[in-house]
C-alpha atoms as a PDB file:
ATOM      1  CA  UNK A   1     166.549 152.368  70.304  1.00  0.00           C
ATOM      2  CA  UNK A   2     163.091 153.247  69.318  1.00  0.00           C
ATOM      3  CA  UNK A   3     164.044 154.279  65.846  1.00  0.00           C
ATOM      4  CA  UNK A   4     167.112 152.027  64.044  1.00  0.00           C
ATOM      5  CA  UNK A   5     169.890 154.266  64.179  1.00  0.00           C
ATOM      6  CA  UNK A   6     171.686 154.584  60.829  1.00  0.00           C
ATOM      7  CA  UNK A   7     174.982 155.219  58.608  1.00  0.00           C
ATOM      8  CA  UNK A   8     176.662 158.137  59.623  1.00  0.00           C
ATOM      9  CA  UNK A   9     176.065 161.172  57.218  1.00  0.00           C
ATOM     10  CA  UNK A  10     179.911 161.776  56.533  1.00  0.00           C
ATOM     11  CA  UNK A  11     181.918 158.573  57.277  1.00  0.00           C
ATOM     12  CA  UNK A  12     185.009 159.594  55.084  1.00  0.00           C
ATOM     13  CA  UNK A  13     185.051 162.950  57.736  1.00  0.00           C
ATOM     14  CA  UNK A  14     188.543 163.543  59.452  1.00  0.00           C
ATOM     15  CA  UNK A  15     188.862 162.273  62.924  1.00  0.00           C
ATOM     16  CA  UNK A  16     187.925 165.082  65.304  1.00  0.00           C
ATOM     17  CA  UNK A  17     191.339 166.587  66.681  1.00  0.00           C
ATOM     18  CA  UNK A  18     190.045 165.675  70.458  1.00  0.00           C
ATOM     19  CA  UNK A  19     190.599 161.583  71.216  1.00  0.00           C
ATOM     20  CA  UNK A  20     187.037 160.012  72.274  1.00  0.00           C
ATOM     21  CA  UNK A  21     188.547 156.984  73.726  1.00  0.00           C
ATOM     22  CA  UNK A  22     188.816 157.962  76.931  1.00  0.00           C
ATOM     23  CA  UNK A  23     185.593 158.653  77.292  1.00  0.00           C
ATOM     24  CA  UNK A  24     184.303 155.488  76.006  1.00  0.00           C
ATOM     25  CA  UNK A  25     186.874 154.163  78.362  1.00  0.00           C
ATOM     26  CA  UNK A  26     185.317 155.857  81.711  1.00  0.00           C
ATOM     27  CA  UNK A  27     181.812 155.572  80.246  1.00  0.00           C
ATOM     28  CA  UNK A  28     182.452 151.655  80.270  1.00  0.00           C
ATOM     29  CA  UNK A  29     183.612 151.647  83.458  1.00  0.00           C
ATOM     30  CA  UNK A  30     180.810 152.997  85.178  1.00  0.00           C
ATOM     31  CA  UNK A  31     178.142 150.376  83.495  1.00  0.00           C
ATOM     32  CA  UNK A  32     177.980 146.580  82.515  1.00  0.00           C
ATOM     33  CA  UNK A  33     178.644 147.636  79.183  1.00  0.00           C
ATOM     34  CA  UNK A  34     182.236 146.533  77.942  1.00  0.00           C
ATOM     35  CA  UNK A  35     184.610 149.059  76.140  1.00  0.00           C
ATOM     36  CA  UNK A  36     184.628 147.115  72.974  1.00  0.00           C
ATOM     37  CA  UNK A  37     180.939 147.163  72.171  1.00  0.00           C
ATOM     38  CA  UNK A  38     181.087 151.011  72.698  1.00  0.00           C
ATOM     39  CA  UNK A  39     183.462 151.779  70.567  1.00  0.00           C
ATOM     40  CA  UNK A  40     182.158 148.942  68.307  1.00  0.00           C
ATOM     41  CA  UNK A  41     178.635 150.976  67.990  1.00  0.00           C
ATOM     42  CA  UNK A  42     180.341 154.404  67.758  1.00  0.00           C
ATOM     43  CA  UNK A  43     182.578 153.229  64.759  1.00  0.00           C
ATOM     44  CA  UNK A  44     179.757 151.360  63.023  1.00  0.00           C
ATOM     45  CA  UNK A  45     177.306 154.204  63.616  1.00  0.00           C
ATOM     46  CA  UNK A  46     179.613 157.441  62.587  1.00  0.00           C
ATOM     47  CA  UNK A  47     182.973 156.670  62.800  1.00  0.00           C
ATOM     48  CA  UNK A  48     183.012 158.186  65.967  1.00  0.00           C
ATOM     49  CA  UNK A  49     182.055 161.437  64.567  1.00  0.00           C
ATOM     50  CA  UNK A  50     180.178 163.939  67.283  1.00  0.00           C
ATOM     51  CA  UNK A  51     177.898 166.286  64.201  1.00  0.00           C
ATOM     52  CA  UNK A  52     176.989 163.056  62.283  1.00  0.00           C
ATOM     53  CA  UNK A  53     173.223 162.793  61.673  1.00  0.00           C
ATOM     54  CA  UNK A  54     171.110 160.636  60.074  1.00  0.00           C
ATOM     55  CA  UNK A  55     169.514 162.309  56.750  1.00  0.00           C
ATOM     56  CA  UNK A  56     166.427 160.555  56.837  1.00  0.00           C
ATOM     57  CA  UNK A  57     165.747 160.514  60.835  1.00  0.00           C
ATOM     58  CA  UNK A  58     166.627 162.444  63.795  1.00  0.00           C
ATOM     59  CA  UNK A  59     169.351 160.359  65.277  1.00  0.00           C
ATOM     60  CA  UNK A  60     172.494 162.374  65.899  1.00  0.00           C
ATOM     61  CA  UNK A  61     175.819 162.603  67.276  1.00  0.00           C
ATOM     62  CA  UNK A  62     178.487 159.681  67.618  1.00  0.00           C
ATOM     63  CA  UNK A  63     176.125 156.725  69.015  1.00  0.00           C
ATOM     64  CA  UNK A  64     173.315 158.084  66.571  1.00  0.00           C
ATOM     65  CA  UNK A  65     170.751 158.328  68.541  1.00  0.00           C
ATOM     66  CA  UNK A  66     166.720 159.763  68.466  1.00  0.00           C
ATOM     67  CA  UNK A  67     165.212 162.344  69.746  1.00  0.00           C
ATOM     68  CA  UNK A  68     163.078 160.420  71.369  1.00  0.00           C
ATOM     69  CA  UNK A  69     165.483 157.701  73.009  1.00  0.00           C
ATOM     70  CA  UNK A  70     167.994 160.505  74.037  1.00  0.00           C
ATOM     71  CA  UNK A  71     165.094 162.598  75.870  1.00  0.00           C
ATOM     72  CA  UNK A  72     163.872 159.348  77.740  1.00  0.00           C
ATOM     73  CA  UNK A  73     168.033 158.785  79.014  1.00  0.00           C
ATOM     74  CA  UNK A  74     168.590 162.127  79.818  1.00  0.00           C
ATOM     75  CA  UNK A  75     165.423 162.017  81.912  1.00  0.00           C
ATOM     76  CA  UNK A  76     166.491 158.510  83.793  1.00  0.00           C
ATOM     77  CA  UNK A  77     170.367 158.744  83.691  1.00  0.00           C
ATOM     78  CA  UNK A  78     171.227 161.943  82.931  1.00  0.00           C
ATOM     79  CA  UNK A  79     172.117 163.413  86.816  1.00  0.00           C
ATOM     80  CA  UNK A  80     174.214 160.205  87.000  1.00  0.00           C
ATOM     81  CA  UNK A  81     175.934 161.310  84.242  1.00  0.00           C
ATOM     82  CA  UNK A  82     176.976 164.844  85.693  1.00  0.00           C
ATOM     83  CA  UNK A  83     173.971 166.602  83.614  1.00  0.00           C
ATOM     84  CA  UNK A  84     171.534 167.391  86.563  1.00  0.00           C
ATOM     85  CA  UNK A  85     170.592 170.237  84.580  1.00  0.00           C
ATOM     86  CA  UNK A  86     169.331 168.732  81.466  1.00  0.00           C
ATOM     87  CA  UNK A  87     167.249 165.972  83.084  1.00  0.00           C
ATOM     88  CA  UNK A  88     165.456 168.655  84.906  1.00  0.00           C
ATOM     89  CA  UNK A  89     164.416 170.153  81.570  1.00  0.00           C
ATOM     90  CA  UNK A  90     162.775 166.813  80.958  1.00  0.00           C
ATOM     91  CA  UNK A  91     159.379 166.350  81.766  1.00  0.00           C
ATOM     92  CA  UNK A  92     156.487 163.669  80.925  1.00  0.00           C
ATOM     93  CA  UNK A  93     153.439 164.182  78.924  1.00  0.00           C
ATOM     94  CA  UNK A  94     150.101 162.993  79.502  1.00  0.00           C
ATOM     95  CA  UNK A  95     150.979 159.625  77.951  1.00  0.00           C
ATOM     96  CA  UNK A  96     154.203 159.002  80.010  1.00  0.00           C
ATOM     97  CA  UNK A  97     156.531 160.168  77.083  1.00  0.00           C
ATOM     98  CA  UNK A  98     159.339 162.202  77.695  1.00  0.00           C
ATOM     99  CA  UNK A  99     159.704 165.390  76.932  1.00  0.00           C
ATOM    100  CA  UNK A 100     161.035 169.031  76.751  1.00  0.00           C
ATOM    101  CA  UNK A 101     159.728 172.541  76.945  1.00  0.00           C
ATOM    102  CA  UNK A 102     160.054 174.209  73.264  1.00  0.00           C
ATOM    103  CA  UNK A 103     162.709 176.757  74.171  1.00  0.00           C
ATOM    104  CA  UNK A 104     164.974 174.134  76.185  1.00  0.00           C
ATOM    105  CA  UNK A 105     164.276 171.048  73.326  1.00  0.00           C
ATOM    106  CA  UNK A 106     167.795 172.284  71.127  1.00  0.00           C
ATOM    107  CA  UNK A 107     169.501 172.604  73.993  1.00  0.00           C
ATOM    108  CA  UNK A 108     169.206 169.343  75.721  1.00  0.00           C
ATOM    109  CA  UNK A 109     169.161 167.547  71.808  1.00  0.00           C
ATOM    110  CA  UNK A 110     171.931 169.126  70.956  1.00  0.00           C
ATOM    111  CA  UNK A 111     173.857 167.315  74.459  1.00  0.00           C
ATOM    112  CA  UNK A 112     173.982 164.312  71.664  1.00  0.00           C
ATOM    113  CA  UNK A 113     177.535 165.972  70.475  1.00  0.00           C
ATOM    114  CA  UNK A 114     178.717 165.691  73.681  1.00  0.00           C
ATOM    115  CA  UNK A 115     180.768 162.453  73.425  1.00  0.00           C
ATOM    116  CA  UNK A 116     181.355 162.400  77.123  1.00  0.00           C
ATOM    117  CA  UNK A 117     177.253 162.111  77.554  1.00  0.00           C
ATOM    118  CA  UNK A 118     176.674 160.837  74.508  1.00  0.00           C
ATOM    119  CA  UNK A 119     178.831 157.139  75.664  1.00  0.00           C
ATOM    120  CA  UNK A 120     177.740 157.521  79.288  1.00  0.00           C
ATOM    121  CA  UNK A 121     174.388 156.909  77.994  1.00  0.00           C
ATOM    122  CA  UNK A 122     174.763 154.372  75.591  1.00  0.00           C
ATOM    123  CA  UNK A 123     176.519 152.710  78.066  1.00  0.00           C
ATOM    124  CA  UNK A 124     173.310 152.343  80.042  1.00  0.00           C
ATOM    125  CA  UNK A 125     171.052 152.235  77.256  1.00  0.00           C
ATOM    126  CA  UNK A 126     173.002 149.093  76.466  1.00  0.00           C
ATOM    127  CA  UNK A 127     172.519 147.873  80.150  1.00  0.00           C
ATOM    128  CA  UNK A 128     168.927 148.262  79.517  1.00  0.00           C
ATOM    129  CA  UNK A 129     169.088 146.585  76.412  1.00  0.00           C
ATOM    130  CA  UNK A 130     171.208 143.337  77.859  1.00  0.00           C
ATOM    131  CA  UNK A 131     168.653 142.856  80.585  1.00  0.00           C
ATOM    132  CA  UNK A 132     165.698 143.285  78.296  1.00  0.00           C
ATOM    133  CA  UNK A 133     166.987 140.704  75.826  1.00  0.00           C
ATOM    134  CA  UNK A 134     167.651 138.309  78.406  1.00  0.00           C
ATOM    135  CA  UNK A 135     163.889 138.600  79.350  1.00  0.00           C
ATOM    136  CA  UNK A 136     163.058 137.994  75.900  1.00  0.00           C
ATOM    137  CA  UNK A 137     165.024 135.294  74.716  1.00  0.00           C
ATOM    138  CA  UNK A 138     164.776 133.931  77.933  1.00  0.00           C
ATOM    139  CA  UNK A 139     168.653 133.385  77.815  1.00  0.00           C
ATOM    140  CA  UNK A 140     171.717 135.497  78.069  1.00  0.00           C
ATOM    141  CA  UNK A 141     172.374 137.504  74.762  1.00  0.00           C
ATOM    142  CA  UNK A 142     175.507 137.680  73.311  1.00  0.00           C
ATOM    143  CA  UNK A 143     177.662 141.078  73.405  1.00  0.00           C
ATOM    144  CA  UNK A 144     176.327 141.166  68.864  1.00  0.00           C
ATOM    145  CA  UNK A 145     172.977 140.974  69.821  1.00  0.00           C
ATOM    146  CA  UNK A 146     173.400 143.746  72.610  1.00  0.00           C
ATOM    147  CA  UNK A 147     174.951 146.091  69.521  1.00  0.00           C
ATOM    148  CA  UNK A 148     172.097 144.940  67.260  1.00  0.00           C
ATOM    149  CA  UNK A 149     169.528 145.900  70.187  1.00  0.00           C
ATOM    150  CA  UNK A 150     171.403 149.490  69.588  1.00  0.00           C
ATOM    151  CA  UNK A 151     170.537 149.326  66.092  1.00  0.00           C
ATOM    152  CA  UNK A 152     166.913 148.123  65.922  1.00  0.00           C
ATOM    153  CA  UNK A 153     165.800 148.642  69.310  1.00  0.00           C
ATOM    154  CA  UNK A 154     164.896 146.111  71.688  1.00  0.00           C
ATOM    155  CA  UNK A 155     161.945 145.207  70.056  1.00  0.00           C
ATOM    156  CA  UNK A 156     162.898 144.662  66.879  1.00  0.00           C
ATOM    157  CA  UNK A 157     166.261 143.201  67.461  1.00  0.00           C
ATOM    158  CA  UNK A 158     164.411 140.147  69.594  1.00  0.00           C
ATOM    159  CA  UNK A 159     161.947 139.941  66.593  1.00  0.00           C
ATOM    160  CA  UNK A 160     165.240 139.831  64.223  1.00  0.00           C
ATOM    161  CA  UNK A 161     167.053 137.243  66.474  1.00  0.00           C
ATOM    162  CA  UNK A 162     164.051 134.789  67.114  1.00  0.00           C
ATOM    163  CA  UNK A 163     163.239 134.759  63.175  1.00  0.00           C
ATOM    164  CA  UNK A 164     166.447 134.508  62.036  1.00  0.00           C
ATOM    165  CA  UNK A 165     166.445 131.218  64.988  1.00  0.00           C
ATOM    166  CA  UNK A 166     162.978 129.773  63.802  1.00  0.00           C
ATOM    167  CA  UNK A 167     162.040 131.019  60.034  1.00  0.00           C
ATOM    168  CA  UNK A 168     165.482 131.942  58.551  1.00  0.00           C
ATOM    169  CA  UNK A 169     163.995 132.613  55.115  1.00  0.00           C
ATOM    170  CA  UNK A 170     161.777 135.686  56.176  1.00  0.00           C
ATOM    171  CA  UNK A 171     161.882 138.528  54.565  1.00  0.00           C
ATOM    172  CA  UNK A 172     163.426 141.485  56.924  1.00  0.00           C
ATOM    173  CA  UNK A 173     161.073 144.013  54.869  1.00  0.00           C
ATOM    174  CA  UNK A 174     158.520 141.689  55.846  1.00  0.00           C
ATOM    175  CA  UNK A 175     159.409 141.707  59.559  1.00  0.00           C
ATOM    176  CA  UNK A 176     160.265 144.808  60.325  1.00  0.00           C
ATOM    177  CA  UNK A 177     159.227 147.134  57.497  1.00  0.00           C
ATOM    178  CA  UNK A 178     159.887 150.401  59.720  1.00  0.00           C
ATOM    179  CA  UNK A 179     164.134 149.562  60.337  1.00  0.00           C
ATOM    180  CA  UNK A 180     163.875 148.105  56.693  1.00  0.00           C
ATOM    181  CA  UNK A 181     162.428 151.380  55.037  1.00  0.00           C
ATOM    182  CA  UNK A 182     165.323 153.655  57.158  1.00  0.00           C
ATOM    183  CA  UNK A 183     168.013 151.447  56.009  1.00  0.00           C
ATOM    184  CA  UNK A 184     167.257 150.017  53.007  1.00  0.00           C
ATOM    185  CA  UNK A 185     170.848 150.322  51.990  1.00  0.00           C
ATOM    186  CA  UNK A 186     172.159 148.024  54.662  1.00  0.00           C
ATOM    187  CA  UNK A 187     169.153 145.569  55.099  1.00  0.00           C
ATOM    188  CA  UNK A 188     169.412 144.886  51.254  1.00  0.00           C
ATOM    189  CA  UNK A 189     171.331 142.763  49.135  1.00  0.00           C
ATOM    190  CA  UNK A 190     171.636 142.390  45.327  1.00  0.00           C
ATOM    191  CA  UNK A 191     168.569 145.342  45.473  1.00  0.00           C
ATOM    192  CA  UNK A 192     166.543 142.924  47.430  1.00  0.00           C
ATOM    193  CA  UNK A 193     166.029 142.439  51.077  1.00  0.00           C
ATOM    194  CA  UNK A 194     167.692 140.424  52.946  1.00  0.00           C
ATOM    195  CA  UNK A 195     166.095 137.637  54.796  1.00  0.00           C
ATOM    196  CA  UNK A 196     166.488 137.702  58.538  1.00  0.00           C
ATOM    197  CA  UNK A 197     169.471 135.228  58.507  1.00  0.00           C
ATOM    198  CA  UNK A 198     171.398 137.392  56.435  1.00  0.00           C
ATOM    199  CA  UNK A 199     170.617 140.441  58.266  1.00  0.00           C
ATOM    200  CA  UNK A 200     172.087 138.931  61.560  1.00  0.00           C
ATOM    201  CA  UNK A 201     175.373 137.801  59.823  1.00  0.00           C
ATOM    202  CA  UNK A 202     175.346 141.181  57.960  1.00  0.00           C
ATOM    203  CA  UNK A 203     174.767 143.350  61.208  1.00  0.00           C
ATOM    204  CA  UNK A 204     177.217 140.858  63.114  1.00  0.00           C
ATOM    205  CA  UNK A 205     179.547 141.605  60.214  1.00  0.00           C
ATOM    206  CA  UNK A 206     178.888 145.739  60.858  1.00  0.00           C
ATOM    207  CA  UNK A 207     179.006 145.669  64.666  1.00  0.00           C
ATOM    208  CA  UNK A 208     182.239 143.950  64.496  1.00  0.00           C
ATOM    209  CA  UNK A 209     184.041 146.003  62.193  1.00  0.00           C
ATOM    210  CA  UNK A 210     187.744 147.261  62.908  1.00  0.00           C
ATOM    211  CA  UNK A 211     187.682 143.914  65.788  1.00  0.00           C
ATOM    212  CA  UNK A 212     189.770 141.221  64.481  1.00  0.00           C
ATOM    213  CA  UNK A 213     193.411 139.902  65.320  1.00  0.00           C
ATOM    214  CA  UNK A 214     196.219 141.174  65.359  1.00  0.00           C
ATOM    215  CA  UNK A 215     199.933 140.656  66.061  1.00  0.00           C
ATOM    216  CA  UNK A 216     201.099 141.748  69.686  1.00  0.00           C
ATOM    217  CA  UNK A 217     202.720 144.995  68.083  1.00  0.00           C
ATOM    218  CA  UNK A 218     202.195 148.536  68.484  1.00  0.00           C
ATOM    219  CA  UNK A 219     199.616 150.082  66.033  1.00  0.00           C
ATOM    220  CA  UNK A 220     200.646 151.653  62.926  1.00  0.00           C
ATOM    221  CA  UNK A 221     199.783 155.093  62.338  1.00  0.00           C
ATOM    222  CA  UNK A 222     199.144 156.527  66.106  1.00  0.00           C
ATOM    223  CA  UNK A 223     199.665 160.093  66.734  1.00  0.00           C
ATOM    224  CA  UNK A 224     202.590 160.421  69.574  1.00  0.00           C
ATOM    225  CA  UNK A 225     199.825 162.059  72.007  1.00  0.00           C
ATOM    226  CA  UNK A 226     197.868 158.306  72.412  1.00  0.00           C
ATOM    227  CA  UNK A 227     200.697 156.400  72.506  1.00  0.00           C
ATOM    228  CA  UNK A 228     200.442 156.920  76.128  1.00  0.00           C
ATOM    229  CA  UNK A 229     196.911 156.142  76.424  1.00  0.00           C
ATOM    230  CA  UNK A 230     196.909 153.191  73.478  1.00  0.00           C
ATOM    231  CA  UNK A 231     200.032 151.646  76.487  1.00  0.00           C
ATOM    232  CA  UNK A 232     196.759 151.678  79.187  1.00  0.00           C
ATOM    233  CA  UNK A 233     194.825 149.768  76.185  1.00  0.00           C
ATOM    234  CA  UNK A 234     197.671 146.840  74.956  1.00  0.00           C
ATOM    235  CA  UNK A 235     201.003 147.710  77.266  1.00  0.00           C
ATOM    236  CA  UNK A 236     203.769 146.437  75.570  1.00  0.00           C
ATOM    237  CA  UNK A 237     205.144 142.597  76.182  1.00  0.00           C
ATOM    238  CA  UNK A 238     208.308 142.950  78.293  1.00  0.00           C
ATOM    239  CA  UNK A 239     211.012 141.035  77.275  1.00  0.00           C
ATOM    240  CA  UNK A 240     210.909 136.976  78.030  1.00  0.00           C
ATOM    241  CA  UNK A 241     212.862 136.328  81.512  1.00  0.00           C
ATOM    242  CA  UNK A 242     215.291 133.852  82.012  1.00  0.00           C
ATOM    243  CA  UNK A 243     214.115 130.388  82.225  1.00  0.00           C
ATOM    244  CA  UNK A 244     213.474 129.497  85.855  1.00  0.00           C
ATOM    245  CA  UNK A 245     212.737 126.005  87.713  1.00  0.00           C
ATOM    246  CA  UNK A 246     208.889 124.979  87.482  1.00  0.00           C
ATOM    247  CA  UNK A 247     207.714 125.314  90.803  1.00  0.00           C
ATOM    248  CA  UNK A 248     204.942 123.099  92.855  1.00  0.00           C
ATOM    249  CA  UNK A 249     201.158 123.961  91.405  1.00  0.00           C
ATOM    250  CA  UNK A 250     199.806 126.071  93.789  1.00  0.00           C
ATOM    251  CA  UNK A 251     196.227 126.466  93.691  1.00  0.00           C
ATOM    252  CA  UNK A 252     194.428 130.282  93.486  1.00  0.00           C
ATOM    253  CA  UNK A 253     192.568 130.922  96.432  1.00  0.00           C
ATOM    254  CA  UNK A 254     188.753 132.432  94.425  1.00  0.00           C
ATOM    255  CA  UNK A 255     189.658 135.890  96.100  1.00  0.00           C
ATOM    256  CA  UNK A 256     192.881 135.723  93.821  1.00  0.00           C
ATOM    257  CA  UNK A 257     191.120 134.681  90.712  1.00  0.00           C
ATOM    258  CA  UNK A 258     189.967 137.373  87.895  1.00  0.00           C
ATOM    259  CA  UNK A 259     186.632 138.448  88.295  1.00  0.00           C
ATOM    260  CA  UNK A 260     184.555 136.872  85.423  1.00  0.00           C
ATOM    261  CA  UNK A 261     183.166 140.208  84.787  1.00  0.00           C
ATOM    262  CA  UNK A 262     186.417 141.692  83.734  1.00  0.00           C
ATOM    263  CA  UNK A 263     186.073 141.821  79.377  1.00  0.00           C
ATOM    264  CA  UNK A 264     189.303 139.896  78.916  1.00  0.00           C
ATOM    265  CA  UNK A 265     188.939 141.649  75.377  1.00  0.00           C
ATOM    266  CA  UNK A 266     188.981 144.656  76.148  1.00  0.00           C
ATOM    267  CA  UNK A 267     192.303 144.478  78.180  1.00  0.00           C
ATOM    268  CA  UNK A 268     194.136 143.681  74.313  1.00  0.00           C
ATOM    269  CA  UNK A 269     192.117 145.763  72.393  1.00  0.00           C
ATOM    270  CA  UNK A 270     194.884 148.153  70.639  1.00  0.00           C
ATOM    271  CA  UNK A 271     193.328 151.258  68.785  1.00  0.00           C
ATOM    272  CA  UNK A 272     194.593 153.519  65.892  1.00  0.00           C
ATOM    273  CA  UNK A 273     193.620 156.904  65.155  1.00  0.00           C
ATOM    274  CA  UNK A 274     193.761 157.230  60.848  1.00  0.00           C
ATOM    275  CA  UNK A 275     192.061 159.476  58.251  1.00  0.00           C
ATOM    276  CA  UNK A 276     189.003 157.606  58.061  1.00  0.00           C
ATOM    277  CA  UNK A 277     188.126 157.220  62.057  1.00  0.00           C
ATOM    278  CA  UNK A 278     189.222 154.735  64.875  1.00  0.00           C
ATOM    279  CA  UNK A 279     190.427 151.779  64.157  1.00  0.00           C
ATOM    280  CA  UNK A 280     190.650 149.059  67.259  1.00  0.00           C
ATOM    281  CA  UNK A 281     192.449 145.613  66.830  1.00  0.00           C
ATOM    282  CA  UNK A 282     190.995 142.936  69.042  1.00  0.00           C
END
């Protein structure tokens, strides 16, 4: 993102009565982008709260994103996404920035609530991001440093990345004064900024949130409507079958074999709806 997207403005707000999964889910599936970093961003963003803004920028909605960013993804991906109509409302200016026509700007900003949209184009936005970082660190980034590109934008998450590689010590108010000044509260430790190794582990920390372990057991606390959907997520372990004669290795032909594309991860993540947002299990 151009602009670091922030804390949500009301992370203690009940979950919204309508389950967002799904559409993290589908918006997954139609990208690069695996499940788990989506709703990774979402919960570390807002707690996967559609109305959450940022008080001190523009970003909105669930992914928390700027006007700015959402106006240039509406504009590239937004008929993809089923909203023909509000990429025609986007235009560009004389200096190739995207924009809007004054009396269509709330409506197409105001799309940002839509989770549906809103994780279809984070999705992508998170494509971009992968590819771009690649280019940059002229390696492939890990899944942390795509949801750090979320945060600080391409730019400044390869600045973040390549100091916290080579100069460990710096400052992050120092190297990127702009992300530090919006979120002094989480680039800042002991009331002093963190350097840019401890903003990586710190961010890492963020971005992972509500990932870790857990036992092969159904999640505590799910409302009896997901059960059905949290079974698509982590299906239940059937019971063990009787013990049976080892047969001859056979080897898998490479048609046979699981695509490594598939996010193994994804396929155990186990989520829980509670008071304070979504939790997933990894």
């Amino acid at each position: 993102m151009s602009v670091p997207s922030p804390t949500p403005t009301n992370p203690t707000a009940p979950v919204p009565s309508r389950d967002p999964l799904p559409a993290l889910r589908q918006a997954a599936s139609g990208s690069r982008t695996p499940f788990t970093t989506l709703v990774a961003i979402a919960v570390a963003e807002s707690n996967i709260q559609a109305e959450a803004r940022h008080p001190r920028s523009s970003a909105t909605g669930a992914f928390q994103i700027t006007n700015s960013t959402w106006l240039e993804l509406v504009k590239r991906y937004g008929a993809g996404a089923g909203r023909a109509d509000l990429a025609a409302l986007v235009t560009t200016d004389a200096e190739g920035r995207a924009t809007v026509a004054p009396e269509n700007r709330a409506k197409v900003l105001e799309a940002r609530k839509d989770v549906d949209l809103s994780a279809k184009l984070t999705a992508k936005l998170c494509d971009e991001n992968r590819a771009g970082l690649a280019r940059k660190l002229g390696r492939a980034p890990a899944e942390s440093e795509v949801r750090l590109a979320h945060f600080l934008g391409l730019g400044g998450a390869t600045r973040l990345i390549q100091a916290a590689a080579d100069n460990p010590g710096v400052s992050v108010k120092e190297l990127l004064p702009k992300a530090y000044a919006h979120n002094r509260g989480l680039l800042s430790e002991a009331g002093k900024p963190m350097t840019a190794a401890q903003a990586v582990a710190s961010l890492d920390a963020r971005y992972g949130r509500d990932v870790a372990p857990a036992a092969p057991k159904a999640p505590a606390r799910v409302p009896a409507t997901l059960v059905a959907q949290l079974a698509e997520i982590a299906p239940a372990a059937a019971p063990p079958a009787p013990p049976k004669p080892e047969p001859a290795p056979v080897q898998v032909a490479a048609a046979e074999a699981e695509p490594p594309s598939v996010d193994k991860a994804a396929k155990e993540l186990a989520c829980e709806v509670t008071a304070n947002g979504v939790r997933c299990l990894l």
